[in-house]
N, C-alpha and C. Protein backbone atom coordinates (compact mmCIF):
# COMPACT_ATOMS: atom_id res chain seq x y z
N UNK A 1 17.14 2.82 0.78
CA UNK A 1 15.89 2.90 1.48
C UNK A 1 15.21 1.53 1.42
N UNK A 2 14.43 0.90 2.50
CA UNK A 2 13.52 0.11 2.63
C UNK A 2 12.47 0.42 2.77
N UNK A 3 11.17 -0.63 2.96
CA UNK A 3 10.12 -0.78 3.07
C UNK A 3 9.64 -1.77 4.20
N UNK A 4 9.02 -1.14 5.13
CA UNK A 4 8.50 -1.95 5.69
C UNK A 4 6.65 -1.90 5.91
N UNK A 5 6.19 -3.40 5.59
CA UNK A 5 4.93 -3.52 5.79
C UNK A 5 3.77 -3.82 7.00
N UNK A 6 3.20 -2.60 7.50
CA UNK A 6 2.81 -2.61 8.50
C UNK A 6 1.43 -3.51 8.71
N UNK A 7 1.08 -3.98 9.96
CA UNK A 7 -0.08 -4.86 10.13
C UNK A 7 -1.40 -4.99 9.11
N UNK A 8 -1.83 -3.87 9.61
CA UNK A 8 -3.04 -3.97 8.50
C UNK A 8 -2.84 -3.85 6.88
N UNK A 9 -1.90 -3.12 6.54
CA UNK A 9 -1.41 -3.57 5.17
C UNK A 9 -1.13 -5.00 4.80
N UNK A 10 -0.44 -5.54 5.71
CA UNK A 10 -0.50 -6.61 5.55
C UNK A 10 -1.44 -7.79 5.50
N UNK A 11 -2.54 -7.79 5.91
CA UNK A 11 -3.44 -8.56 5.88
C UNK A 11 -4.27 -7.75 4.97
N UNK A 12 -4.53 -6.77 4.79
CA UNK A 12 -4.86 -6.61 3.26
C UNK A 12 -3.96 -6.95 2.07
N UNK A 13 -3.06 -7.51 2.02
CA UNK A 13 -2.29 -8.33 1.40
C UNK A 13 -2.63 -9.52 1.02
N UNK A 14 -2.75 -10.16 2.21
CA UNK A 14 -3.59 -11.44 2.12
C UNK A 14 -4.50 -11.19 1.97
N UNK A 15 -5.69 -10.50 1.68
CA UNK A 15 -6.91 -10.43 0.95
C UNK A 15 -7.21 -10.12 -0.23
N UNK A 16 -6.05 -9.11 -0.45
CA UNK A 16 -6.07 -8.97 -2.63
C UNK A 16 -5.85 -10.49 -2.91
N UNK A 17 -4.58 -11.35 -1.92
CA UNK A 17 -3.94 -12.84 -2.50
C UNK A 17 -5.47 -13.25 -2.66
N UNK A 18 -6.36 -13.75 -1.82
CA UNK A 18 -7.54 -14.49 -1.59
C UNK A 18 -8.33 -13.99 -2.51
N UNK A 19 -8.56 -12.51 -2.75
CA UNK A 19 -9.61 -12.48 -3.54
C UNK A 19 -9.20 -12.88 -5.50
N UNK A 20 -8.20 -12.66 -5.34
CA UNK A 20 -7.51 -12.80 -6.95
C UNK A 20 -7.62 -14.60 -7.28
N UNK A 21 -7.06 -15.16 -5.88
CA UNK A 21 -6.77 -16.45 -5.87
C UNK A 21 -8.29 -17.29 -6.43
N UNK A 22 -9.44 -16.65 -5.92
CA UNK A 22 -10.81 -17.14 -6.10
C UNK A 22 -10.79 -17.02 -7.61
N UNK A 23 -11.21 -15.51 -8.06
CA UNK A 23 -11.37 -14.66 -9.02
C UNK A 23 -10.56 -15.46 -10.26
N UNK A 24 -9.38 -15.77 -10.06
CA UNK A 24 -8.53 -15.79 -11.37
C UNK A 24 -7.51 -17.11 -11.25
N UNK A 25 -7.45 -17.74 -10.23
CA UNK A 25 -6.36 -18.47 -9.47
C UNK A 25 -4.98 -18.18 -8.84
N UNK A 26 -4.16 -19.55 -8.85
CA UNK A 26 -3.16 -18.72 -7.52
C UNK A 26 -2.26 -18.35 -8.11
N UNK A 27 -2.28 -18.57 -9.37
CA UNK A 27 -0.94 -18.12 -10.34
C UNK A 27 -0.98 -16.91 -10.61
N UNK A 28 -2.21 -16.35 -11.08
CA UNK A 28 -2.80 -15.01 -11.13
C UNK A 28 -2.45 -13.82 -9.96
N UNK A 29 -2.83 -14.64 -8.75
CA UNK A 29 -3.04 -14.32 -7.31
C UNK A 29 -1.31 -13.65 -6.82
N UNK A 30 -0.29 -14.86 -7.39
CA UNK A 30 0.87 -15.19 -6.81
C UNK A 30 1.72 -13.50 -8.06
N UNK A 31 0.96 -13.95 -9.04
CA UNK A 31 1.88 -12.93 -10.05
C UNK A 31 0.97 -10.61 -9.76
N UNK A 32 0.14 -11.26 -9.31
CA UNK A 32 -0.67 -9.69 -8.58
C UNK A 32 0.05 -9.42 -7.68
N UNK A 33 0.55 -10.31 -6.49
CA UNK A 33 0.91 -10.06 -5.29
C UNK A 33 2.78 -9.48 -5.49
N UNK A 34 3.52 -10.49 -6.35
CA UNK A 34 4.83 -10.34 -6.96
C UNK A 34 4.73 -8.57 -7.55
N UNK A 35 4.01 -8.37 -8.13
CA UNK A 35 3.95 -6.87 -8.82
C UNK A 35 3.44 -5.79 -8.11
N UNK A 36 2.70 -6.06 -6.70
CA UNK A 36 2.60 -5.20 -5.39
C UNK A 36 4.13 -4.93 -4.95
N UNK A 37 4.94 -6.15 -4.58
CA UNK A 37 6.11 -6.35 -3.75
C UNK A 37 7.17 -5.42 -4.75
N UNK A 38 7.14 -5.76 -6.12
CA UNK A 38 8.01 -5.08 -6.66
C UNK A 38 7.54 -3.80 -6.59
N UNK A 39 6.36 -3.22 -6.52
CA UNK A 39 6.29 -1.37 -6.64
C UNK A 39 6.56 -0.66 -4.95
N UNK A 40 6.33 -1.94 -4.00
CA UNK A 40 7.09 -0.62 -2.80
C UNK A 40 8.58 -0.79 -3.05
N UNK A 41 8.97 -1.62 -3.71
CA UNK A 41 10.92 -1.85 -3.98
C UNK A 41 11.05 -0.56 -4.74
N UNK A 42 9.97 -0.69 -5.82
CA UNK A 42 10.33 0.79 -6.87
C UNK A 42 10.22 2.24 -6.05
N UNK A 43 9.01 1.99 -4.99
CA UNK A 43 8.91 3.32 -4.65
C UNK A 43 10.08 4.13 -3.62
N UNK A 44 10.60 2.38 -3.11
CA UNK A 44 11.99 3.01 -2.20
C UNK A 44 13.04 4.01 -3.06
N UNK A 45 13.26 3.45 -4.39
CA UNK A 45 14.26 3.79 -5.00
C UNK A 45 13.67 5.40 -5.99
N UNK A 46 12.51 5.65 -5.70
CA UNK A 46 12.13 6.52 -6.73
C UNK A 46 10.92 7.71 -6.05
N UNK A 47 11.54 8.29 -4.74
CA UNK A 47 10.91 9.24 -4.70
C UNK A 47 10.43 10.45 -5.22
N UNK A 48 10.48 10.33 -7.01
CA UNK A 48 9.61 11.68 -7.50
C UNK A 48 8.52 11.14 -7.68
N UNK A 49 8.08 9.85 -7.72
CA UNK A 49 6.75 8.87 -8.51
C UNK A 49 6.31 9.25 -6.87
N UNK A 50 5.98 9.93 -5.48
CA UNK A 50 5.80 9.84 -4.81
C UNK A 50 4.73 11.19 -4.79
N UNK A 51 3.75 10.64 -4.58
CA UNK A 51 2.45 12.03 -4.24
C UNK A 51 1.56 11.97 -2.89
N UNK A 52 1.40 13.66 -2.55
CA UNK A 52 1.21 13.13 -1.22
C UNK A 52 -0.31 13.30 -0.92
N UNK A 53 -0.91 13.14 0.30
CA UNK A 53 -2.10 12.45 0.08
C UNK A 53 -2.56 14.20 0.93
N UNK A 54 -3.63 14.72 0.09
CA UNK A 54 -3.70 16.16 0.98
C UNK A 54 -4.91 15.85 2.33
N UNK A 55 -4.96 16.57 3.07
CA UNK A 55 -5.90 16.45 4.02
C UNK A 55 -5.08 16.99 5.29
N UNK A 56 -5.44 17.07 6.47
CA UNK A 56 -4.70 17.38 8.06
C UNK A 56 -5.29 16.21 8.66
N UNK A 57 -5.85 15.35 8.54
CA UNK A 57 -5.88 13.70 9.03
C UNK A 57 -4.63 12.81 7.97
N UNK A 58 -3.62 13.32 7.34
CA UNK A 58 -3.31 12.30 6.34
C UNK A 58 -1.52 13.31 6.28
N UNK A 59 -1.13 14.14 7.12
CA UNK A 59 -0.06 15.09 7.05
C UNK A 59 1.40 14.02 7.13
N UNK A 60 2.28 13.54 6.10
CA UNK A 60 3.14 13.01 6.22
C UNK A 60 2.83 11.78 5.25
N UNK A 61 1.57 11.20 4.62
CA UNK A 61 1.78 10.11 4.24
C UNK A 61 1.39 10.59 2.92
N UNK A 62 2.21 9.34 1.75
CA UNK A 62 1.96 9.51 0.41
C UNK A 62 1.33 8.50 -0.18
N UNK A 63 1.03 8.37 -1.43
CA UNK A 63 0.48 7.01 -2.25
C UNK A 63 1.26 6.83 -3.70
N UNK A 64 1.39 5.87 -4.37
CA UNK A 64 1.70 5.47 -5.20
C UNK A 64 0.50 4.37 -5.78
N UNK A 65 0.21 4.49 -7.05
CA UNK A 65 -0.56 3.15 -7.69
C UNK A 65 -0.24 1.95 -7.89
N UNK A 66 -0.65 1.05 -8.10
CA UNK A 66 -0.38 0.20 -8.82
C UNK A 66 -1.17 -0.73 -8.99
N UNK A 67 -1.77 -0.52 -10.45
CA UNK A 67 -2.56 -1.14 -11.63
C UNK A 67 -4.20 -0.64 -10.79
N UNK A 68 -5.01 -1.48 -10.35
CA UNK A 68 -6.16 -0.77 -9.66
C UNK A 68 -5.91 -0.82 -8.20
N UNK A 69 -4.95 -0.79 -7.31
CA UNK A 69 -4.52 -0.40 -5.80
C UNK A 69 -4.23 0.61 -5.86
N UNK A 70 -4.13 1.63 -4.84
CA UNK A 70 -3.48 2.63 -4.22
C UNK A 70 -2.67 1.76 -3.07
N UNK A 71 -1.43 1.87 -2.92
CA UNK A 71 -0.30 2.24 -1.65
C UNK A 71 0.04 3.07 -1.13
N UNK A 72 -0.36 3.25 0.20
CA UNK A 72 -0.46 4.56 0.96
C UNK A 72 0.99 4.38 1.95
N UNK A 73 1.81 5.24 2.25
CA UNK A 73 3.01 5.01 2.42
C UNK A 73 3.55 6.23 3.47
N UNK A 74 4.36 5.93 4.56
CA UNK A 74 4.78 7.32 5.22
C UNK A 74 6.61 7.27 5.47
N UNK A 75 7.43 8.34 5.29
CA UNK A 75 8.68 8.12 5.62
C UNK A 75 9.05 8.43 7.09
N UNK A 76 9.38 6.85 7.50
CA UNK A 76 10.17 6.97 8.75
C UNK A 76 11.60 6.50 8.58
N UNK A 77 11.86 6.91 10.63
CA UNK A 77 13.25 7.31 10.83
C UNK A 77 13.84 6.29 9.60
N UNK A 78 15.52 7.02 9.62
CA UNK A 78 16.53 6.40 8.39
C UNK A 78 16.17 5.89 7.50
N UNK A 79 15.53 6.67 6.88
CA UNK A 79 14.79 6.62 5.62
C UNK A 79 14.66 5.66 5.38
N UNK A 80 13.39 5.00 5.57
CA UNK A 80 12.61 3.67 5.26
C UNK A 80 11.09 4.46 5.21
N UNK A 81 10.66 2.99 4.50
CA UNK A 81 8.89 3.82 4.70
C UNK A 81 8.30 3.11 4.95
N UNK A 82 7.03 2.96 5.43
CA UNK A 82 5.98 1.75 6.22
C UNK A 82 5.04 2.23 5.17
N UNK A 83 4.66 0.72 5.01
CA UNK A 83 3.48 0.97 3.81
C UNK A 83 2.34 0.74 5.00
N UNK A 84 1.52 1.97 4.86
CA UNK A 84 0.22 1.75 6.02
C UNK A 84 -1.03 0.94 5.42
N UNK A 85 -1.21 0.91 4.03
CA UNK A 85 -1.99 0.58 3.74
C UNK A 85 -2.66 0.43 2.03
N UNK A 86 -2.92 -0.60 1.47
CA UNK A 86 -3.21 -1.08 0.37
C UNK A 86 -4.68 -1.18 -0.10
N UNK A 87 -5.10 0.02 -0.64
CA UNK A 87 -6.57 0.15 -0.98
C UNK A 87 -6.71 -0.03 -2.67
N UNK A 88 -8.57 -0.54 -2.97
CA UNK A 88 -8.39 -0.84 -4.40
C UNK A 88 -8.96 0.63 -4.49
N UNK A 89 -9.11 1.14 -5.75
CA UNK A 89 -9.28 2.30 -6.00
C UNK A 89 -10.69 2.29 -6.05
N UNK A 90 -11.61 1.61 -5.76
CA UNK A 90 -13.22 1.66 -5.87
C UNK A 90 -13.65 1.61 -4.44
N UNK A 91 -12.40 1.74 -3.17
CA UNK A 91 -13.20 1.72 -2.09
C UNK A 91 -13.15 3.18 -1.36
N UNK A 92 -13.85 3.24 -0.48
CA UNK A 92 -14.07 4.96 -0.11
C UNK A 92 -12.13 4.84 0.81
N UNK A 93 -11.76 5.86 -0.06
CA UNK A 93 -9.91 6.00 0.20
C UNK A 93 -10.21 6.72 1.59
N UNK A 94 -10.65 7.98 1.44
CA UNK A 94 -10.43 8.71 2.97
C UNK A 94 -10.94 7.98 3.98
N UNK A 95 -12.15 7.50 3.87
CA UNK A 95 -12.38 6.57 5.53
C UNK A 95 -11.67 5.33 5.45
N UNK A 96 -11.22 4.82 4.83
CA UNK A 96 -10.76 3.64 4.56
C UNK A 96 -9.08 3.67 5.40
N UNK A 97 -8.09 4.69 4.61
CA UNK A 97 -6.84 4.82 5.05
C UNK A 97 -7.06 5.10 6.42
N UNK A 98 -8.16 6.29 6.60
CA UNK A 98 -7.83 7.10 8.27
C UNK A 98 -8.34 5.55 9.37
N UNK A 99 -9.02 4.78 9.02
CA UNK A 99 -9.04 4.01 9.84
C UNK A 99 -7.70 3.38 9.52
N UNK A 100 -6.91 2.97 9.21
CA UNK A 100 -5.82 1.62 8.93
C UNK A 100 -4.93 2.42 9.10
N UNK A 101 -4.67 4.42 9.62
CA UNK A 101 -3.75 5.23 10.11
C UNK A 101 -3.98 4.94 11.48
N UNK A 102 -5.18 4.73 11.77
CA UNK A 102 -5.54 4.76 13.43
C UNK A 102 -5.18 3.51 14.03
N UNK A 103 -4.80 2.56 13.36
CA UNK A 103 -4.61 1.15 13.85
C UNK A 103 -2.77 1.12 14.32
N UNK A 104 -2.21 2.22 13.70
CA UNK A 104 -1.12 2.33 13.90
C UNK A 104 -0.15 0.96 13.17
N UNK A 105 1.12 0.99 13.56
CA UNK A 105 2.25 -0.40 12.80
C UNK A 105 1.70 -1.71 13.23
């Protein structure tokens, strides 16, 4: 299984980098971002660590943690998964994901 990272995940990517990079520097920044990349690798390989997100705006997608993020994640065709979206755990999760679901890949 792979992972693939969809738009707006992705540039929330580059904004944990930026905000860590300020916060702590880029080594900090570079070793936060390295330990994101390694947990969608883990989550390919380890679908029981996989929980799913309840709601009928949210039917098909799951999350996984990591450290204070949530990774919000859905399985598509030939089993791969698109990470939709990378939230810290202090921001409002339900309006937050359903917009960055609505933005689509």
């Amino acid at each position: 299984m792979r992972y693939r990272v969809f738009k707006k995940a992705h540039q929330q990517l580059i904004g944990i980098w930026l905000y860590t990079e300020r916060e702590w520097g880029a080594k900090q920044a570079d070793k936060y971002l390295d330990g994101l990349y390694a947990a969608f690798k883990k989550t390919c390989q380890n679908s029981s660590s996989w929980k799913r997100v309840r709601g009928k705006a949210f039917v098909g997608v799951f999350f996984v943690r990591y450290q204070r993020h949530i990774i919000f994640f859905k399985l598509l065709a030939a089993d791969d998964i698109g990470i939709i979206s990378v939230l810290h755990e202090n921001m409002n999760l339900p309006n937050s994901l359903l917009s960055d679901l609505n933005q689509g890949e």
